[in-house]
N, C-alpha and C. Protein backbone atom coordinates (compact mmCIF):
# COMPACT_ATOMS: atom_id res chain seq x y z
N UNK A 1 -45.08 99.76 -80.13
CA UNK A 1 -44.58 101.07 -80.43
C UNK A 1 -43.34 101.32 -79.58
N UNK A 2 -42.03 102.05 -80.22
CA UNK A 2 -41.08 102.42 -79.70
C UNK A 2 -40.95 104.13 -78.96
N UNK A 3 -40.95 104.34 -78.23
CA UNK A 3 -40.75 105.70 -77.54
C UNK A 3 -39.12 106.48 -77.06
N UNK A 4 -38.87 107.19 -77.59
CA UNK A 4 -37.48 108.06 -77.00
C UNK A 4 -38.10 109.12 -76.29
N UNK A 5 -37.34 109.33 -75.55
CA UNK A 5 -37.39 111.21 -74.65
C UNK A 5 -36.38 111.45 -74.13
N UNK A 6 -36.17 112.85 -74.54
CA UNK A 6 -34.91 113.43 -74.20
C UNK A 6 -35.17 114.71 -73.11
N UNK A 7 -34.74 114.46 -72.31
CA UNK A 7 -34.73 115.04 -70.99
C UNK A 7 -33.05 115.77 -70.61
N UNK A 8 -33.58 117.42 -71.37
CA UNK A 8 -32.60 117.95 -71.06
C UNK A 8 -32.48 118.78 -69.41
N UNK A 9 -31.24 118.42 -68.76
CA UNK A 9 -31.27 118.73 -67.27
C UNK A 9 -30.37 119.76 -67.14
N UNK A 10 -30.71 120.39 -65.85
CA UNK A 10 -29.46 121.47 -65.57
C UNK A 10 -30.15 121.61 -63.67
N UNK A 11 -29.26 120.53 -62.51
CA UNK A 11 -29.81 121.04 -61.39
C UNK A 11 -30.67 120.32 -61.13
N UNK A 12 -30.97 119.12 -61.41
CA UNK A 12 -32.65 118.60 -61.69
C UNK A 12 -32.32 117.36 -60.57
N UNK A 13 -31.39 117.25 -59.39
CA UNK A 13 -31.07 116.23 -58.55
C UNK A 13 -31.98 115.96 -57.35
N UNK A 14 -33.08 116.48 -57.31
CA UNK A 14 -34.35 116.45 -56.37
C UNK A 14 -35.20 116.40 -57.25
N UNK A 15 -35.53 116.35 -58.43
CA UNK A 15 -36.31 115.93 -59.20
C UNK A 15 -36.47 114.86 -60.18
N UNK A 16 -35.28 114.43 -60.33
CA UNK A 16 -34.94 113.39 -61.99
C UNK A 16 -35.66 111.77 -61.09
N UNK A 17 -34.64 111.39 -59.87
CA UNK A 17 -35.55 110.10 -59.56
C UNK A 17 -37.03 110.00 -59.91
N UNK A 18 -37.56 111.17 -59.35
CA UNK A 18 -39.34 111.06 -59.53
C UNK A 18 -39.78 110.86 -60.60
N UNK A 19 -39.19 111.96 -61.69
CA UNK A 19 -39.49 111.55 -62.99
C UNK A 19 -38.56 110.49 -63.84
N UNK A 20 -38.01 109.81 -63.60
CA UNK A 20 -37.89 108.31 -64.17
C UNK A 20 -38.87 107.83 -63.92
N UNK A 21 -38.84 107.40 -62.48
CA UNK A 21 -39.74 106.64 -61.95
C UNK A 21 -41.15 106.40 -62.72
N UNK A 22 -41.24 107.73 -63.08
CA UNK A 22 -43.50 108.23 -62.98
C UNK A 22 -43.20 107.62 -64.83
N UNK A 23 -41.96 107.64 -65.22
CA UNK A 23 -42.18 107.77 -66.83
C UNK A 23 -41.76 105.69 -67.09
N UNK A 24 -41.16 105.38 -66.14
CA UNK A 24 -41.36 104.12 -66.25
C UNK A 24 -42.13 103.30 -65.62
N UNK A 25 -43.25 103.78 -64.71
CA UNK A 25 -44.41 103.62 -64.22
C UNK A 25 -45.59 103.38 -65.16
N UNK A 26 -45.78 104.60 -65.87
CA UNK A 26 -47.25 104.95 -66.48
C UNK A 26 -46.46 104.50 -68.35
N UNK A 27 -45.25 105.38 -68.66
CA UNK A 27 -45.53 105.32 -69.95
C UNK A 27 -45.16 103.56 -70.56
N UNK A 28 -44.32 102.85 -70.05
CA UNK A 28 -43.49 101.45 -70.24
C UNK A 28 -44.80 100.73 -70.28
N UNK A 29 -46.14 101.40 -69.58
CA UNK A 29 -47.41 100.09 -69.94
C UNK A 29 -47.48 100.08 -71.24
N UNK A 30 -47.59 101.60 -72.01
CA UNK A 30 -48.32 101.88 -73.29
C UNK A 30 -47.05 101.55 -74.68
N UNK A 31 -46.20 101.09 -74.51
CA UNK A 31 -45.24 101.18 -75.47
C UNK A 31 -44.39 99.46 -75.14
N UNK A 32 -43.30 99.35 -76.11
CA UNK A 32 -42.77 98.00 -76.10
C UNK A 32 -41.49 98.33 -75.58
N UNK A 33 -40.82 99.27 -76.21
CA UNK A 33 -39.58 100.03 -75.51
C UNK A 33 -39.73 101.35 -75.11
N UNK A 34 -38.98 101.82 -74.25
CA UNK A 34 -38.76 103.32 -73.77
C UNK A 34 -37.87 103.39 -73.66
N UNK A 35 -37.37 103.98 -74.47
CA UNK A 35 -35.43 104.65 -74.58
C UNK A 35 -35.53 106.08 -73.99
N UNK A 36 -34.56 106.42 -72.66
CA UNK A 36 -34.57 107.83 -72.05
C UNK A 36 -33.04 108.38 -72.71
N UNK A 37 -32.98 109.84 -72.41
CA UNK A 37 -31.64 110.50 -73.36
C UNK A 37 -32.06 111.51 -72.21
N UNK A 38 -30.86 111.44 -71.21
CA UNK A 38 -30.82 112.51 -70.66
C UNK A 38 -29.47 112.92 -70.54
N UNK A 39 -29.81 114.26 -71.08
CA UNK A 39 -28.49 115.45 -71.43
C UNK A 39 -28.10 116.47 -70.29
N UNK A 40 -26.76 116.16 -69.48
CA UNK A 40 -26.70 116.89 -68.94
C UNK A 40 -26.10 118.32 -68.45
N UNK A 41 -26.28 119.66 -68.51
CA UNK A 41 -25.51 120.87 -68.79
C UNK A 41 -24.13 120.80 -67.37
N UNK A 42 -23.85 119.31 -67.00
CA UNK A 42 -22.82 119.48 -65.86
C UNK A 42 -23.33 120.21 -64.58
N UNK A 43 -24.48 119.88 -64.19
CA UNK A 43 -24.96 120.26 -63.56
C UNK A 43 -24.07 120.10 -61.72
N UNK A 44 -23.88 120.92 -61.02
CA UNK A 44 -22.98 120.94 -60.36
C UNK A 44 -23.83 119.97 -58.88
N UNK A 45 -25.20 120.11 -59.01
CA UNK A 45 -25.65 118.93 -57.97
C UNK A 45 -25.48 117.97 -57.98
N UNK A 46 -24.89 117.05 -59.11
CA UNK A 46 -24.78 115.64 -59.06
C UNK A 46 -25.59 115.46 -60.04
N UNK A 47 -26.72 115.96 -60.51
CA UNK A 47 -27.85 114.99 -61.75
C UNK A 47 -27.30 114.05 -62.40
N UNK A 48 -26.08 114.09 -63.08
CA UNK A 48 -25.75 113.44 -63.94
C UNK A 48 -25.55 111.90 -62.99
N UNK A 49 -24.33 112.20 -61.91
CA UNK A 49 -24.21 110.92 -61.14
C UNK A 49 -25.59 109.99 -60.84
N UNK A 50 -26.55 110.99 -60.28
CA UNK A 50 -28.06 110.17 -59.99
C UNK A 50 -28.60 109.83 -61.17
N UNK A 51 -28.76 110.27 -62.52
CA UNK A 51 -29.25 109.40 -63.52
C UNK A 51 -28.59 108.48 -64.06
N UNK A 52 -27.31 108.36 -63.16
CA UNK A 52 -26.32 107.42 -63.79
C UNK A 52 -26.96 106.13 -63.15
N UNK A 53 -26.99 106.42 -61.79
CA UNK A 53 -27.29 105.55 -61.16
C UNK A 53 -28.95 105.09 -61.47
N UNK A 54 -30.17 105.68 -61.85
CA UNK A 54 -31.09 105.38 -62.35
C UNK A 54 -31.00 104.79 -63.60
N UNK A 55 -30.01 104.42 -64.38
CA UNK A 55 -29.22 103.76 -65.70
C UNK A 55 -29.44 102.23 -64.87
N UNK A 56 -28.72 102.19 -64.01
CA UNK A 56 -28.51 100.56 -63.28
C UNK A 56 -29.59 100.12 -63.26
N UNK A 57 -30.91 100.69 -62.67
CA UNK A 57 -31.96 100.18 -61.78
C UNK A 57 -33.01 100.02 -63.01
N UNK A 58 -33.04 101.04 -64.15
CA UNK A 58 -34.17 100.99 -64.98
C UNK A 58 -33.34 100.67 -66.41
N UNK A 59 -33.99 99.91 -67.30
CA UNK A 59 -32.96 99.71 -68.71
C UNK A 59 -33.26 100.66 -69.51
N UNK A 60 -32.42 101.32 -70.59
CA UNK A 60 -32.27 101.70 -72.01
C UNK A 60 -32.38 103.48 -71.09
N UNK A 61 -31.73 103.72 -70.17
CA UNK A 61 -31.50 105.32 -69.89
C UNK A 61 -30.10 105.24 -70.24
N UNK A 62 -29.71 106.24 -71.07
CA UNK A 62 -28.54 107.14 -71.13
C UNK A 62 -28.09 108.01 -70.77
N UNK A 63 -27.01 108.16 -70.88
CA UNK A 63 -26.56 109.52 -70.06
C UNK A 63 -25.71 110.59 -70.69
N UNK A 64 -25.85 111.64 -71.21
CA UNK A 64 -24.34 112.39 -71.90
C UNK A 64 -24.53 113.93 -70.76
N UNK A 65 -23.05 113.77 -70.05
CA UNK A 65 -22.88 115.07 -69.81
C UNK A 65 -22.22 115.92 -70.42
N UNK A 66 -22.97 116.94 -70.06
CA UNK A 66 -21.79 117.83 -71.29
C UNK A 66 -20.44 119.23 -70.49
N UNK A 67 -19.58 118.99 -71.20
CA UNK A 67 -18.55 119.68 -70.41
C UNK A 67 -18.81 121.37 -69.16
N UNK A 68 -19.48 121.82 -70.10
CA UNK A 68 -20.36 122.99 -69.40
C UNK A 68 -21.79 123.34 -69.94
N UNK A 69 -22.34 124.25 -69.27
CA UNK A 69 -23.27 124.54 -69.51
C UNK A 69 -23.48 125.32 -71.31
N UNK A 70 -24.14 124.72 -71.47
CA UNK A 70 -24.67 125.05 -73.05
C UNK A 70 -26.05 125.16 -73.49
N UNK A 71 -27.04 125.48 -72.60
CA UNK A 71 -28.37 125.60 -72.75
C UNK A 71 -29.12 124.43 -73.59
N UNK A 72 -30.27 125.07 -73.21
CA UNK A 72 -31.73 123.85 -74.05
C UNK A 72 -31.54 123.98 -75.14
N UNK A 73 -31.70 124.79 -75.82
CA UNK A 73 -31.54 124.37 -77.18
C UNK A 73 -30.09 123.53 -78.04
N UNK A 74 -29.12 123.97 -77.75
CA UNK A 74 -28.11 122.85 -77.34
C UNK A 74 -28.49 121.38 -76.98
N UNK A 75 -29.04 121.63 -76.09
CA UNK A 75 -29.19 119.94 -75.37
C UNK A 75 -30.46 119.35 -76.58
N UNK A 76 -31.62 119.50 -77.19
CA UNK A 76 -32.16 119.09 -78.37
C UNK A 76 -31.21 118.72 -79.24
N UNK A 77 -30.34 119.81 -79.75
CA UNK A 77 -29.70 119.26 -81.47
C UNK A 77 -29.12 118.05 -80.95
């Protein structure tokens, strides 16, 4: 089975390592691929840079930041 998740962020730079981590920990047993999509509202802590860098270390994470903030529902479509 193939898995996507889209992990829309805003600020999330003390939190995003952990949750890669826990989601390529537990969920990568139950599936064949795990494709991550994390969207980011330009978050001014860095998120985007740190999931960039969680791109290197874990395979098939993406990254789109987005110019400014444009809310969750935004970050879905």
């Amino acid at each position: 089975m193939k898995l996507a998740i889209v992990i829309p962020t805003y600020n999330e730079a003390e939190t995003i390592p952990s949750l890669i981590n826990e989601l390529f920990e537990k969920i990568k047993q139950l599936v064949e691929r795990l494709d991550i999509l994390i969207i980011d509202d330009s978050s001014p802590d860095g998120t985007a840079d740190i999931a960039r860098e969680l791109g290197a270390k874990y395979e098939k994470i993406t990254v789109i930041q987005r110019p400014k903030k444009m809310g969750l529902g935004a970050a879905y479509k």
